[in-house]
N, C-alpha and C. Protein backbone atom coordinates (compact mmCIF):
# COMPACT_ATOMS: atom_id res chain seq x y z
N UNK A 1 27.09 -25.45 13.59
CA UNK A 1 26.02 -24.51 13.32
C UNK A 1 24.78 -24.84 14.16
N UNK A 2 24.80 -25.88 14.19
CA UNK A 2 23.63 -26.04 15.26
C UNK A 2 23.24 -25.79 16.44
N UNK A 3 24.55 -26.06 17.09
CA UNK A 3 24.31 -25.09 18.42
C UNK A 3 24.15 -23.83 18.55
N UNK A 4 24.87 -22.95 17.73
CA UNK A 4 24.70 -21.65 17.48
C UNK A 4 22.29 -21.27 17.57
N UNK A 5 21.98 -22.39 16.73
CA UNK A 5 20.80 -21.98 16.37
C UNK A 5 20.03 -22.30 17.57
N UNK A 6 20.30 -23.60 18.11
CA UNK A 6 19.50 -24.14 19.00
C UNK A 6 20.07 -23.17 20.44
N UNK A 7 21.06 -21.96 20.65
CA UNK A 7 21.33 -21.42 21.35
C UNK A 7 20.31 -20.14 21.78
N UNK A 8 19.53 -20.57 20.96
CA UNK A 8 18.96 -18.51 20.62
C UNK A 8 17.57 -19.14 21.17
N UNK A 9 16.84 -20.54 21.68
CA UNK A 9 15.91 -20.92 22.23
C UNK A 9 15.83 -21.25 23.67
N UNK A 10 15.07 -20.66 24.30
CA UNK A 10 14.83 -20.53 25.93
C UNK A 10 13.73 -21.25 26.15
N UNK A 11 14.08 -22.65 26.89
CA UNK A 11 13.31 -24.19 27.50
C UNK A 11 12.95 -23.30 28.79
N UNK A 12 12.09 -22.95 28.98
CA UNK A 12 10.85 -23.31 30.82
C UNK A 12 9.94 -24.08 30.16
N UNK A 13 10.08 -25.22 31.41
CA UNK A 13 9.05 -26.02 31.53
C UNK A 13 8.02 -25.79 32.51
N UNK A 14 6.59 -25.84 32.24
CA UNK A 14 5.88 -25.14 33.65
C UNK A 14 4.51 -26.24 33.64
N UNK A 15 4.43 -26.44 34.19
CA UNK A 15 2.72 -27.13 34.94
C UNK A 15 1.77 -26.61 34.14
N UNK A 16 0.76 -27.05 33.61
CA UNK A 16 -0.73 -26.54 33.16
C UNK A 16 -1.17 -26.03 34.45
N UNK A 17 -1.70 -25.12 34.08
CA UNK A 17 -3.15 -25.34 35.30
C UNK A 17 -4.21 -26.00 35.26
N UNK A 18 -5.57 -26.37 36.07
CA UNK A 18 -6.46 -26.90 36.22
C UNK A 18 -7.12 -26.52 34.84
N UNK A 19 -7.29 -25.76 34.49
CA UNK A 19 -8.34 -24.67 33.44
C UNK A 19 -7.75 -24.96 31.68
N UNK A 20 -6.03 -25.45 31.57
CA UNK A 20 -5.53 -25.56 30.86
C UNK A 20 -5.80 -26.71 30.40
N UNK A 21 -5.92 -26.57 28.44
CA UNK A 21 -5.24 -28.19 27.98
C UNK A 21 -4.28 -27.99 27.01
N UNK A 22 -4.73 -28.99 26.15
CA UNK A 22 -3.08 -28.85 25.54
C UNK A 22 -3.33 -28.24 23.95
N UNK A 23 -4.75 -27.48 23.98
CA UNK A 23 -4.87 -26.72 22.80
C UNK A 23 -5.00 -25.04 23.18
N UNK A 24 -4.63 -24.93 24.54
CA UNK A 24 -4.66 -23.22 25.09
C UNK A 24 -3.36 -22.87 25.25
N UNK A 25 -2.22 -23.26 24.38
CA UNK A 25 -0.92 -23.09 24.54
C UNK A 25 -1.00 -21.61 24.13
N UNK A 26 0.17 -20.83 24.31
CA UNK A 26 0.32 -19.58 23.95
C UNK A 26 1.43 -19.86 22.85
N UNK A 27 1.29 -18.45 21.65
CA UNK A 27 2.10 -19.19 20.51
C UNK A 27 3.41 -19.51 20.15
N UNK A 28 4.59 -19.04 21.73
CA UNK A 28 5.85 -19.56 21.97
C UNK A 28 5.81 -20.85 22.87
N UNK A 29 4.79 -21.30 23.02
CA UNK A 29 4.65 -22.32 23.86
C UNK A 29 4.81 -23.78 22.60
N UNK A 30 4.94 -24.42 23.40
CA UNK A 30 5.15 -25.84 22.75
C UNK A 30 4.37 -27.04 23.70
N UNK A 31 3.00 -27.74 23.36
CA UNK A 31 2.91 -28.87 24.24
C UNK A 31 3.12 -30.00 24.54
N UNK A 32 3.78 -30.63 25.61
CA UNK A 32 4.92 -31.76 25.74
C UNK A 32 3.99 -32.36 26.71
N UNK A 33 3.80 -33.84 26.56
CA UNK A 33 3.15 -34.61 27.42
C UNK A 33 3.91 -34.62 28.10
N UNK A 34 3.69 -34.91 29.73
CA UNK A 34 4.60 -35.56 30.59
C UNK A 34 5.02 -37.27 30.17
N UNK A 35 3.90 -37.81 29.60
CA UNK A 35 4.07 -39.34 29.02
C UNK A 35 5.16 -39.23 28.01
N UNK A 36 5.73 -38.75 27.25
CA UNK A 36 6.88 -38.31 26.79
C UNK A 36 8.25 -39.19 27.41
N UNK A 37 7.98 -37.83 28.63
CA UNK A 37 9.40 -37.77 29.02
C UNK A 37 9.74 -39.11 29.55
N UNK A 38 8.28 -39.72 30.38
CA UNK A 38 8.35 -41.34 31.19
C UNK A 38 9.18 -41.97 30.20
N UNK A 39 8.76 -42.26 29.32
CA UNK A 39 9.19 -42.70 28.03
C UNK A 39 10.48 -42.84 27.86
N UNK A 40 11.52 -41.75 28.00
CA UNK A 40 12.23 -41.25 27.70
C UNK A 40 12.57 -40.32 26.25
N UNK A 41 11.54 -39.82 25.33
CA UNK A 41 11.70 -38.93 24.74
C UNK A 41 12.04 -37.84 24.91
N UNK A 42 12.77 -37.72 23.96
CA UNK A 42 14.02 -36.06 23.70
C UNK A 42 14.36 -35.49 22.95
N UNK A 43 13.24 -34.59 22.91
CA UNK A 43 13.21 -33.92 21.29
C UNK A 43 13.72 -33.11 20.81
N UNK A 44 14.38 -32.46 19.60
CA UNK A 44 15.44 -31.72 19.26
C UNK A 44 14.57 -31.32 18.09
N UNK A 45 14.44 -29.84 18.12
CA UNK A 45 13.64 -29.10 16.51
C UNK A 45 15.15 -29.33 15.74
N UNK A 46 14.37 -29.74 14.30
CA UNK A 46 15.63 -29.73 13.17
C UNK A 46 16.20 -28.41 13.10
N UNK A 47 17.12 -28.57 12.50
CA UNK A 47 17.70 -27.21 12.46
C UNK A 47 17.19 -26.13 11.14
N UNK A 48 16.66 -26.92 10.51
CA UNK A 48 16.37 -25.80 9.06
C UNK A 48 14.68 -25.70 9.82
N UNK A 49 14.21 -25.78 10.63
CA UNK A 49 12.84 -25.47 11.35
C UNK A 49 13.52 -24.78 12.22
N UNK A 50 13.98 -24.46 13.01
CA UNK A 50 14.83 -23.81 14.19
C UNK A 50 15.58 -22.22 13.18
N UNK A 51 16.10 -22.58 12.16
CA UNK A 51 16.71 -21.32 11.47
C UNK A 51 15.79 -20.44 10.87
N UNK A 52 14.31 -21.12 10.43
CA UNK A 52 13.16 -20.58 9.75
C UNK A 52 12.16 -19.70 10.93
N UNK A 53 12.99 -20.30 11.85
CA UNK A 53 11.93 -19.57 12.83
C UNK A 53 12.54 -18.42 13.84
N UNK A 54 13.97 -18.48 13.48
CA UNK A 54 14.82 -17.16 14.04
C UNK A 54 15.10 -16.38 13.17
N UNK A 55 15.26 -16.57 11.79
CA UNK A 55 14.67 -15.64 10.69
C UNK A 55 13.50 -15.15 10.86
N UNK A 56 12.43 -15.86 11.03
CA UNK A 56 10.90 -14.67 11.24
C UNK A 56 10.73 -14.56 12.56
N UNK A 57 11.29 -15.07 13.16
CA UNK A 57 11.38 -14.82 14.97
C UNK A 57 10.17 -15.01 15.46
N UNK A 58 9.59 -16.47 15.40
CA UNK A 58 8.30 -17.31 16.06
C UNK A 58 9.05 -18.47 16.45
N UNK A 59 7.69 -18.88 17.30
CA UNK A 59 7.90 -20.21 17.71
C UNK A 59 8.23 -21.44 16.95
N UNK A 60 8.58 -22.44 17.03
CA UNK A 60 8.22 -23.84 16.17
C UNK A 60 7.53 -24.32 16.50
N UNK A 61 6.32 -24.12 17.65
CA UNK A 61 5.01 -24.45 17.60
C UNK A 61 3.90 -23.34 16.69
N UNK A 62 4.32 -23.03 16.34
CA UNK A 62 3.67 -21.63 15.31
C UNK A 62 3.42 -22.30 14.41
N UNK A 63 4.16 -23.00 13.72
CA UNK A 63 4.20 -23.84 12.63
C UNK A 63 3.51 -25.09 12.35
N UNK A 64 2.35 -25.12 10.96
CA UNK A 64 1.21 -26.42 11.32
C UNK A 64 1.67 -27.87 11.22
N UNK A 65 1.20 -28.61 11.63
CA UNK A 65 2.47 -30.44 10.75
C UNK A 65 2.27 -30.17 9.58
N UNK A 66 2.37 -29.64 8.41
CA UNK A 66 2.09 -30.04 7.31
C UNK A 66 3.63 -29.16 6.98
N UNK A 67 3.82 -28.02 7.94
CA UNK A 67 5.17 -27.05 7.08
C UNK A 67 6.42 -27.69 7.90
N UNK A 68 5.87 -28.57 9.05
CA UNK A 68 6.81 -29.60 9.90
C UNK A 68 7.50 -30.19 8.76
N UNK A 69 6.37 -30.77 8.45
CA UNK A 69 6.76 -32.30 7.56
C UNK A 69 7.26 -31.70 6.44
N UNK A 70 7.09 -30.70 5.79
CA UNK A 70 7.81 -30.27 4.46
C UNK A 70 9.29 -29.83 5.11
N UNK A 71 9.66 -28.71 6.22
CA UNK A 71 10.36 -28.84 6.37
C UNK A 71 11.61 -29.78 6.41
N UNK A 72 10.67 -30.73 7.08
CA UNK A 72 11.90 -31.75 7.74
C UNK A 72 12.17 -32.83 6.68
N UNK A 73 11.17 -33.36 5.76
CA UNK A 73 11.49 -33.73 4.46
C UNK A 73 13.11 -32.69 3.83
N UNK A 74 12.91 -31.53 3.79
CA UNK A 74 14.12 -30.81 3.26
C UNK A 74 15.04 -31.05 3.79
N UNK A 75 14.93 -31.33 5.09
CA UNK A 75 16.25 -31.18 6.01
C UNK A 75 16.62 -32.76 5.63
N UNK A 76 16.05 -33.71 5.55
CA UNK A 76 16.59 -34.80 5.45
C UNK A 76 17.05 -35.07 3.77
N UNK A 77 16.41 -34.64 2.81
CA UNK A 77 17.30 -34.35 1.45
C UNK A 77 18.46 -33.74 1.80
N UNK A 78 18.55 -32.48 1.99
CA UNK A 78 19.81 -32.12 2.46
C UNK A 78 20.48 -32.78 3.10
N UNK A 79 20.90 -33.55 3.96
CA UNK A 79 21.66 -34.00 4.82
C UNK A 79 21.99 -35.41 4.11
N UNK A 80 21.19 -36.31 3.74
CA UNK A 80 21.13 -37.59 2.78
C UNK A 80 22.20 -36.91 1.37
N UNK A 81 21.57 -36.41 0.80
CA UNK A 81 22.32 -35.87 -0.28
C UNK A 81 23.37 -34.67 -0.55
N UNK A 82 24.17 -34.25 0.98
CA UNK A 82 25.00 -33.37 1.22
C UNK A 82 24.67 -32.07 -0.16
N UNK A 83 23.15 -31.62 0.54
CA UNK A 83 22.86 -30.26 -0.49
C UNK A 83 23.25 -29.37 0.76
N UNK A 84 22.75 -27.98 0.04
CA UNK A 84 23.30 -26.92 0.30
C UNK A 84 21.89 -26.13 0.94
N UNK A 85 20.68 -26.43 0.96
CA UNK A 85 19.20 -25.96 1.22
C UNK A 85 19.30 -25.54 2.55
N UNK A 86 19.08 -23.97 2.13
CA UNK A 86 19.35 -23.51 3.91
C UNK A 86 17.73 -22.36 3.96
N UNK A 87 17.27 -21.31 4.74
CA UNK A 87 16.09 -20.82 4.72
C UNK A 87 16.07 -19.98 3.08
N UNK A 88 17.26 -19.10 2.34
CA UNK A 88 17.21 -18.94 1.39
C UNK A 88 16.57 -19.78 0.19
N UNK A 89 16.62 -20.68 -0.11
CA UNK A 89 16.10 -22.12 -1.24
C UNK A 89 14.88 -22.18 -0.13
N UNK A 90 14.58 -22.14 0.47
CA UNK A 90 13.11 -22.65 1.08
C UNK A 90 12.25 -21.73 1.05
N UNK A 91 12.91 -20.24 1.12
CA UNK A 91 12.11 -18.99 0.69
C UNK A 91 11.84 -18.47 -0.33
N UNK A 92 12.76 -19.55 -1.41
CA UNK A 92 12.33 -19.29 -2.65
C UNK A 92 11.42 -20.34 -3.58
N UNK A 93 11.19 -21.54 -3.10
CA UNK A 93 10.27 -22.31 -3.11
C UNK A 93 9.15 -21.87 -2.33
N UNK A 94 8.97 -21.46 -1.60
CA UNK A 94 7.80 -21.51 -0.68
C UNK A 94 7.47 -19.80 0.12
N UNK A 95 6.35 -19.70 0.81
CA UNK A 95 6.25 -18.54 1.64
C UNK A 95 5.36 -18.52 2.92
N UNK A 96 5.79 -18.17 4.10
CA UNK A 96 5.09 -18.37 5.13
C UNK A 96 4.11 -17.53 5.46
N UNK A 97 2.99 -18.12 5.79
CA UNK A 97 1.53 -17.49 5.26
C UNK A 97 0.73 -17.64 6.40
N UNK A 98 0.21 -16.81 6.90
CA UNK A 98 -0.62 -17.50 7.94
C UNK A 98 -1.86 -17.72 8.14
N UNK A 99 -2.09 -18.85 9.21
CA UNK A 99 -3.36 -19.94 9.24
C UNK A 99 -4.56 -18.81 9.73
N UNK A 100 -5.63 -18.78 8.85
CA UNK A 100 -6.99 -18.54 9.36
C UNK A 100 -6.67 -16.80 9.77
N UNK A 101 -5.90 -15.91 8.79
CA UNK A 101 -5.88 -14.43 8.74
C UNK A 101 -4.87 -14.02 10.10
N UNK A 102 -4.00 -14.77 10.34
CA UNK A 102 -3.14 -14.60 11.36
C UNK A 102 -3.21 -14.71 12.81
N UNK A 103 -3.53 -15.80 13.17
CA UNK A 103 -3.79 -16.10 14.86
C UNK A 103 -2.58 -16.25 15.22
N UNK A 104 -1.06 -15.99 14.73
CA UNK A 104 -0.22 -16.38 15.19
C UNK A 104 0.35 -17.70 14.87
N UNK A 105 -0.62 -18.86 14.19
CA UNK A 105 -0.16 -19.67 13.34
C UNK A 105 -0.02 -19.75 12.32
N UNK A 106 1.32 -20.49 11.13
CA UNK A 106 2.10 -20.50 9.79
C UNK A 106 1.95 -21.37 9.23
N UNK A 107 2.03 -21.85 8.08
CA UNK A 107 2.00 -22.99 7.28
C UNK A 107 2.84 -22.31 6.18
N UNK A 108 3.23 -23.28 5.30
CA UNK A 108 4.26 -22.99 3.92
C UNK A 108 3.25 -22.96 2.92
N UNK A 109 3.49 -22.11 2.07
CA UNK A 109 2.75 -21.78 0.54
C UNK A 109 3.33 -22.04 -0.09
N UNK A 110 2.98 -22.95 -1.68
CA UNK A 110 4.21 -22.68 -2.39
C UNK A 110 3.63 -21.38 -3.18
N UNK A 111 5.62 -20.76 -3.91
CA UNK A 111 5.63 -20.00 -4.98
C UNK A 111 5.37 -20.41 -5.91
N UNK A 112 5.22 -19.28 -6.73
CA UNK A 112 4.99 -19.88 -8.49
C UNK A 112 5.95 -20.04 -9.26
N UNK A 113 5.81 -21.76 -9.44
CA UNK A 113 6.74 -22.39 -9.90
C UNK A 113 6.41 -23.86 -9.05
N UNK A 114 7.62 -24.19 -9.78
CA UNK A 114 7.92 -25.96 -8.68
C UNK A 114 8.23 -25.91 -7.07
N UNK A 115 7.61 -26.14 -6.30
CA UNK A 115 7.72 -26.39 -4.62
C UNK A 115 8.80 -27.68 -4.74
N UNK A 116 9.69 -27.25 -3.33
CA UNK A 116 10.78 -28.31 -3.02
C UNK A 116 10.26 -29.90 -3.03
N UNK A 117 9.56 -29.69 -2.28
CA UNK A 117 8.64 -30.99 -1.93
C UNK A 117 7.14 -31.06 -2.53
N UNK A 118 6.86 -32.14 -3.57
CA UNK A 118 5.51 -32.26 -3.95
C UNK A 118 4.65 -32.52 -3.13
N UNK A 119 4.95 -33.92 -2.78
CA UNK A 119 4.04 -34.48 -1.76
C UNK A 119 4.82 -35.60 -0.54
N UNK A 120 3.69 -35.92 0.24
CA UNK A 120 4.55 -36.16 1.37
C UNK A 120 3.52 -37.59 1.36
């Protein structure tokens, strides 16, 4: 299943310009240090962040660290505890809401009731 998801995402990598930093990204953009890659870092979006975001069809830079980290908290219950938590159970715990009347950035709300994740 994963490839299937991680199939439906299109990598260009391109140069900043002079004028650019790394908070003028556009909101399918993602910003990747070059110090990274020296490194050798190689990053892979989880897959229940990758499925949440071809369901509403945005970026995973759209998304603030805080719905990162809840996410990926889920994804790692699930996978630790062979559950079943796919965007359905996360849409019913939670709702994607966006930052500051909609600039194109998301964060998770919870519903009313118990949220998957309390705290982090």
């Amino acid at each position: 299943m994963a490839e299937e998801v991680f199939s439906s995402f299109l990598c260009v990598l391109r140069a900043p310009s002079l004028l650019e930093g790394a908070s003028s990204c556009m909101s399918e953009e993602i910003t990747v240090y070059e110090a990274f890659f020296d490194y050798g870092f190689r990053g892979e979006v989880p897959s229940l962040i990758a499925e949440l975001c071809i369901f509403f069809r945005i970026s995973p830079s759209q998304l603030n660290p805080p719905a990162w980290r809840i996410l990926t908290a889920i994804q790692n219950l699930r996978d630790l505890e062979c559950l079943s938590f796919g965007v359905n159970e996360v849409l019913y715990a939670y709702h994607l809401a966006p930052i500051n009347g909609g600039e194109g950035h998301f964060h998770l709300r919870p519903q009313i009731g118990l949220p998957i994740v309390e705290k982090l």
